[in-house]
Protein backbone atom coordinates (compact mmCIF):
# COMPACT_ATOMS: atom_id res chain seq x y z
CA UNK A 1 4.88 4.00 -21.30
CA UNK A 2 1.28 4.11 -23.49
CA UNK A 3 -1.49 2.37 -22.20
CA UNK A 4 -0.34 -0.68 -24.26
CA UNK A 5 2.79 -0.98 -23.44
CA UNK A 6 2.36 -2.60 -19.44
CA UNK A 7 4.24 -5.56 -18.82
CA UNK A 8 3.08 -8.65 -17.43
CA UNK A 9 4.77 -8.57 -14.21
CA UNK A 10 7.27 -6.01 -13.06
CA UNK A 11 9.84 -5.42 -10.44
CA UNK A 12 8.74 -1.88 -8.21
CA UNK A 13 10.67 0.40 -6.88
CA UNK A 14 9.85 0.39 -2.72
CA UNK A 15 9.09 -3.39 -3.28
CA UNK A 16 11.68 -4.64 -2.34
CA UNK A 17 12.72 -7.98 -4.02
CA UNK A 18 9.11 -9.23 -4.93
CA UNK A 19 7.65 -9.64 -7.93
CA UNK A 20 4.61 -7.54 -9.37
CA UNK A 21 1.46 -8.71 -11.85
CA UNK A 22 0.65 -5.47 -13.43
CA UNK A 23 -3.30 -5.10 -13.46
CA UNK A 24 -3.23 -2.22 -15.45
CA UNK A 25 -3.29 1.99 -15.14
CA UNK A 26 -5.67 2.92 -12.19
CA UNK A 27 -9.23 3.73 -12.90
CA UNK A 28 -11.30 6.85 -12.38
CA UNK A 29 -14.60 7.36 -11.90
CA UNK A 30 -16.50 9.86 -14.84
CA UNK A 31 -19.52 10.83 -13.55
CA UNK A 32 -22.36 11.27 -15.75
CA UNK A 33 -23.76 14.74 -16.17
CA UNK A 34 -26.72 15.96 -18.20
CA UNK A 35 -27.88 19.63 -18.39
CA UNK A 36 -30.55 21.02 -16.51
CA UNK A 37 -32.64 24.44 -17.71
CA UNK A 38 -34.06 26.14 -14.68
CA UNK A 39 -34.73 29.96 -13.74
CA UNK A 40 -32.06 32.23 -12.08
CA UNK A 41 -34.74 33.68 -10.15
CA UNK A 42 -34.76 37.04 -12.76
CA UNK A 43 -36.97 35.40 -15.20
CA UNK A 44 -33.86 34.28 -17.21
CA UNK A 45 -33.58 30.27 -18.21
CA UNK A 46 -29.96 29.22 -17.38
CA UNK A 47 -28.64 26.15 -18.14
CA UNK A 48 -26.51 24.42 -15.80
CA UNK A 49 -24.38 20.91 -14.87
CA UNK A 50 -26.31 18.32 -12.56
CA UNK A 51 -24.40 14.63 -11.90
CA UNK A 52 -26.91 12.35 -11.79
CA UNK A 53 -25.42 10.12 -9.62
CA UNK A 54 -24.46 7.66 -11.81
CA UNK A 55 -21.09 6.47 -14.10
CA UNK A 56 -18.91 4.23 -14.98
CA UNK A 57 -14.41 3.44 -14.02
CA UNK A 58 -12.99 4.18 -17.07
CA UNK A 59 -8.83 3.71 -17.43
CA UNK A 60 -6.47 6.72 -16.74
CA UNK A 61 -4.12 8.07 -18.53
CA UNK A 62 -1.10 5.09 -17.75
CA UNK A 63 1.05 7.66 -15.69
CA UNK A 64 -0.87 5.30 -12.66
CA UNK A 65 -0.42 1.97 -12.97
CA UNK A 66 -2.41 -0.96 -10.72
CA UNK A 67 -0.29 -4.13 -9.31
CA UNK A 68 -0.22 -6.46 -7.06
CA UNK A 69 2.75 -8.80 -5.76
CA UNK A 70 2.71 -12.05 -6.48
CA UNK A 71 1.03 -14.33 -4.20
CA UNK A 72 -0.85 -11.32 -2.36
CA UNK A 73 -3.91 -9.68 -2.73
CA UNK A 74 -3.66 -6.27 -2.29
CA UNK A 75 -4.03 -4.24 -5.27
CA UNK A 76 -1.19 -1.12 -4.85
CA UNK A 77 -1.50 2.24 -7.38
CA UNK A 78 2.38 3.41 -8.30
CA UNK A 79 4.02 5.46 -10.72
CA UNK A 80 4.24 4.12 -14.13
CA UNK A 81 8.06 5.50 -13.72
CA UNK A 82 8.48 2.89 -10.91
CA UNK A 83 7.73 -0.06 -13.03
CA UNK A 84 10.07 -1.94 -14.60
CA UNK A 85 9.08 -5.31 -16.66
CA UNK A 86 10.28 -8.05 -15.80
CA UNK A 87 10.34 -12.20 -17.33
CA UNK A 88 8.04 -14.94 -15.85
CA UNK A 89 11.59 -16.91 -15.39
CA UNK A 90 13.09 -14.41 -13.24
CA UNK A 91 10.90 -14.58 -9.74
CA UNK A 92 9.66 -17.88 -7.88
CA UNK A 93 5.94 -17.95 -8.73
CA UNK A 94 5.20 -19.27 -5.79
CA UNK A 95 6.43 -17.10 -3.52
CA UNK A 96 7.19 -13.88 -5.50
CA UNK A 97 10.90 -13.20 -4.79
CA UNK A 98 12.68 -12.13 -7.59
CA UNK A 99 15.89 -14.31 -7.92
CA UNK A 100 14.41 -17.22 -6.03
CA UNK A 101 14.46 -20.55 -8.27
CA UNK A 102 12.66 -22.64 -6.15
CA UNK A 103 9.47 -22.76 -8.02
């Protein structure tokens, strides 16, 4: 599954029953690092890493994705493997329980 390809809600594997809304694949943070020239104490410049402290989430590489079940707000990270999509029709949006047609 490619970044592009995540469904809209999904059925997961350990959730027994209840509907997902994928979010999308996790997010990691990517420091930003600039290059520092100092002295290695032999009169020698060396240039070496320093992480300023700052940076942004970027996405990951989809093998992670994000969800959360319907009508909950805990977001969950799972394998991408463990996802399987799934149509609006098939789960009660109100309560999240795939089969119910209550809602």
């Amino acid at each position: 599954m490619s970044n592009q390809e995540f469904p809209t809600f999904a059925r997961v594997r350990g959730f027994s029953g209840v509907a997902c809304v994928v979010l999308g694949p996790t997010r990691v943070w990517e420091p930003i690092i600039c290059f520092q020239t100092d002295e290695d104490g032999n009169g020698n410049e060396v240039e070496m890493e320093v992480e300023t402290g700052e940076g942004e989430f970027v996405d990951g590489d989809g093998t992670r994705l994000r969800v959360r079940m319907v009508g909950d707000d805990t977001v969950h990270e799972v394998d991408a493997d463990y996802v399987e999509g799934i149509d609006e029709e098939d789960f009660c949006g109100g309560c999240g329980q795939i089969g119910c047609g209550w809602h």
